[in-house]
C-alpha atoms as a PDB file:
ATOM      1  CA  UNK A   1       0.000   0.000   0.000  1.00  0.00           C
ATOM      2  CA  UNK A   2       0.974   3.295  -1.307  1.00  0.00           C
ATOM      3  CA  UNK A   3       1.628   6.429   1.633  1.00  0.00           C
ATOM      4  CA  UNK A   4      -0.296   9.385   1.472  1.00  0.00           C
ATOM      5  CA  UNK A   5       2.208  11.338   0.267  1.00  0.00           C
ATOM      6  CA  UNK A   6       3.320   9.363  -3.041  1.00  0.00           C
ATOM      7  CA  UNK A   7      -0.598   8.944  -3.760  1.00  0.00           C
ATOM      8  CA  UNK A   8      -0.787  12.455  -4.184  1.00  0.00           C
ATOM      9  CA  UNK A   9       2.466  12.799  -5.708  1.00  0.00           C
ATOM     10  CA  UNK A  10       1.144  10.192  -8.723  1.00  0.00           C
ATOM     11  CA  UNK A  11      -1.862  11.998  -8.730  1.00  0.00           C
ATOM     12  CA  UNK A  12      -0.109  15.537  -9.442  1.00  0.00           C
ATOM     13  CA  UNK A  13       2.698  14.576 -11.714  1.00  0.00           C
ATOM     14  CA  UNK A  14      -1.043  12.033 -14.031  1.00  0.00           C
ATOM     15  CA  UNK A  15      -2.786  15.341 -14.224  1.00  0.00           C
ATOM     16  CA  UNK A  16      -0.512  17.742 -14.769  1.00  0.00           C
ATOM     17  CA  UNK A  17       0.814  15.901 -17.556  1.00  0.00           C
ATOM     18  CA  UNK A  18      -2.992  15.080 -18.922  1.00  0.00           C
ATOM     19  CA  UNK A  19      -3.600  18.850 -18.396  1.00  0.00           C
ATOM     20  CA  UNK A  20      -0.235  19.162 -20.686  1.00  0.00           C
ATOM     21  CA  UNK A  21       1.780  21.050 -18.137  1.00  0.00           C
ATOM     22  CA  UNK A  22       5.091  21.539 -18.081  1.00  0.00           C
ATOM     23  CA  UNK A  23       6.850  21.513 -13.903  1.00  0.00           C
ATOM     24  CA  UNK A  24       7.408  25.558 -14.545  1.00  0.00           C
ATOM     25  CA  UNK A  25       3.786  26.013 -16.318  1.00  0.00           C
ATOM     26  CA  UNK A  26       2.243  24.633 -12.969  1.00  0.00           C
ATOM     27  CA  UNK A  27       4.589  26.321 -10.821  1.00  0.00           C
ATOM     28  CA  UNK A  28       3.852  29.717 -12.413  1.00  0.00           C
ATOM     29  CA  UNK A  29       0.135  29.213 -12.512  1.00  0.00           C
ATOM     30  CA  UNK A  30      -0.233  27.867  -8.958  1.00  0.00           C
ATOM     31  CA  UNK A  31       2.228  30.166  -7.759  1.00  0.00           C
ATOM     32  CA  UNK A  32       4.500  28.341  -6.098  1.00  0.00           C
ATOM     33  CA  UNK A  33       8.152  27.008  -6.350  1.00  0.00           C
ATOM     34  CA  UNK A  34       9.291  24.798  -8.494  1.00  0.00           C
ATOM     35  CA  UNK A  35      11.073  23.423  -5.594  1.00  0.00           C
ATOM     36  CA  UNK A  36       8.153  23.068  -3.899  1.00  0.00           C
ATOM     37  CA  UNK A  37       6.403  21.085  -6.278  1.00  0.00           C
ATOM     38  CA  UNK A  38       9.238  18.911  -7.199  1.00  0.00           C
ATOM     39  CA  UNK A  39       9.180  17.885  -3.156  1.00  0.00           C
ATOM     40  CA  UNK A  40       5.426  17.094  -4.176  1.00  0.00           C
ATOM     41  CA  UNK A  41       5.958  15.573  -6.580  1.00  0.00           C
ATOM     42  CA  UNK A  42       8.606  12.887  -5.624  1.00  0.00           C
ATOM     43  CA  UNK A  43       6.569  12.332  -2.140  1.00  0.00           C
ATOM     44  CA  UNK A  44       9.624  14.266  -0.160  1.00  0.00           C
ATOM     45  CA  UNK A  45       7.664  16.310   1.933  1.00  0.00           C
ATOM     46  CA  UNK A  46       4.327  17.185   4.518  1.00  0.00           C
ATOM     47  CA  UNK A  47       3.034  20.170   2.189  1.00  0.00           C
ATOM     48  CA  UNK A  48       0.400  22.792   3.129  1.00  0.00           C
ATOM     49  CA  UNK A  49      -3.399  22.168   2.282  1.00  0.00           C
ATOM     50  CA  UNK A  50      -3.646  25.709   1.055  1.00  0.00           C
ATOM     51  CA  UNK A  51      -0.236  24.615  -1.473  1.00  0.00           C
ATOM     52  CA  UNK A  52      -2.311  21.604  -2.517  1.00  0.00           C
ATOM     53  CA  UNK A  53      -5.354  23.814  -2.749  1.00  0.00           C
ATOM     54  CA  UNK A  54      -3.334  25.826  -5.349  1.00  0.00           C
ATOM     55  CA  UNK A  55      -2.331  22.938  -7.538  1.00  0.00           C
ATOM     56  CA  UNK A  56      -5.476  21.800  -7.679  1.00  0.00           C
ATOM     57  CA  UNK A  57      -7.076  25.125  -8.783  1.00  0.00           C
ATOM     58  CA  UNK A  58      -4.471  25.344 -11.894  1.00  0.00           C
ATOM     59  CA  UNK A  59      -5.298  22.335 -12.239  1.00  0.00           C
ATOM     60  CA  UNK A  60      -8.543  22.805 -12.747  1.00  0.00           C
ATOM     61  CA  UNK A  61      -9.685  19.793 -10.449  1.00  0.00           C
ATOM     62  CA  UNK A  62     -11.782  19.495  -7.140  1.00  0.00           C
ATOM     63  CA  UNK A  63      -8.760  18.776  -4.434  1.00  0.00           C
ATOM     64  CA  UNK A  64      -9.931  15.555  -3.267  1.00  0.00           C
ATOM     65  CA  UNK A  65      -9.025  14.349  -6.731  1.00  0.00           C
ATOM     66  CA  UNK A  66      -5.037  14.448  -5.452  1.00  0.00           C
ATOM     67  CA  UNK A  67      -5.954  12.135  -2.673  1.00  0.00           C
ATOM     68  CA  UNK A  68      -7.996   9.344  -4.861  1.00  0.00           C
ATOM     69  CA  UNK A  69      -6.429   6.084  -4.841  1.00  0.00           C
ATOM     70  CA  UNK A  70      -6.822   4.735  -8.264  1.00  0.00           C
ATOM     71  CA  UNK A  71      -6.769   1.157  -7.867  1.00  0.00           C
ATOM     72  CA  UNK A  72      -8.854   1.052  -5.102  1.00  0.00           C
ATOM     73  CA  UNK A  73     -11.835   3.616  -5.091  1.00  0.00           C
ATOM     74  CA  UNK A  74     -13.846   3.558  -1.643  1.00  0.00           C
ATOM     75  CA  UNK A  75     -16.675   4.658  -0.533  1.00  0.00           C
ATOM     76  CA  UNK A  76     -15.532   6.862   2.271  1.00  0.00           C
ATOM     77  CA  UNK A  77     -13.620   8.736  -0.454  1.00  0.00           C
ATOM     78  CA  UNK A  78     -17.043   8.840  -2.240  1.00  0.00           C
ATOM     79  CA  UNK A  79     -18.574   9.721   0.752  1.00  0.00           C
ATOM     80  CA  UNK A  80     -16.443  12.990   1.280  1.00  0.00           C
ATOM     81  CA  UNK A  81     -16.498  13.725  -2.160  1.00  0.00           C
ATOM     82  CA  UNK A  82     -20.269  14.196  -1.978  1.00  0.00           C
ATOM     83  CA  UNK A  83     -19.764  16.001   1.653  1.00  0.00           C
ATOM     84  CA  UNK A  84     -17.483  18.321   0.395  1.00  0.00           C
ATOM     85  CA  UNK A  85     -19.474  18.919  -3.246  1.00  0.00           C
ATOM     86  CA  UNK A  86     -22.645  19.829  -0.841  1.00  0.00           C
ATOM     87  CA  UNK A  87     -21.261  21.969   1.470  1.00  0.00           C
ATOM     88  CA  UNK A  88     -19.845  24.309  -1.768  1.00  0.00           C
END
């Protein structure tokens, strides 16, 4: 089983490259380092919510999307998915 932190480092480095972004295109549209998301992205680091809240926004994707297990969807992911949708 995956960690937390390499789950969402798969699940930035899939969609930025289905969103066809380049590391510096992301950096300069989420406005952050490139440092910073190179520590994302190769699970070497406890990052901020509000940093992952800014990927996700130039990303164009609902956050929760960056903690999604792919092989394994559950329902308490569901669950909050629906929680957070709802309370938007």
């Amino acid at each position: 089983m995956e960690t937390i932190h390499q789950t969402i480092a798969k699940n930035i480095l899939t969609f930025r490259k289905d969103a066809g972004f380049s590391q510096l295109a992301l950096v300069a549209s989420a406005e952050i380092a490139l440092k910073t998301l190179h520590t994302i992205e190769h699970a070497n680091t406890n990052c901020r919510l509000r940093t992952l809240e800014k990927v996700a926004d130039a990303l164009n994707i609902p956050i929760v999307r960056l903690f999604e297990e792919k092989q394994n969807s559950s329902s308490n992911l569901d669950s909050l998915i629906r929680l957070l949708s709802q309370s938007q």
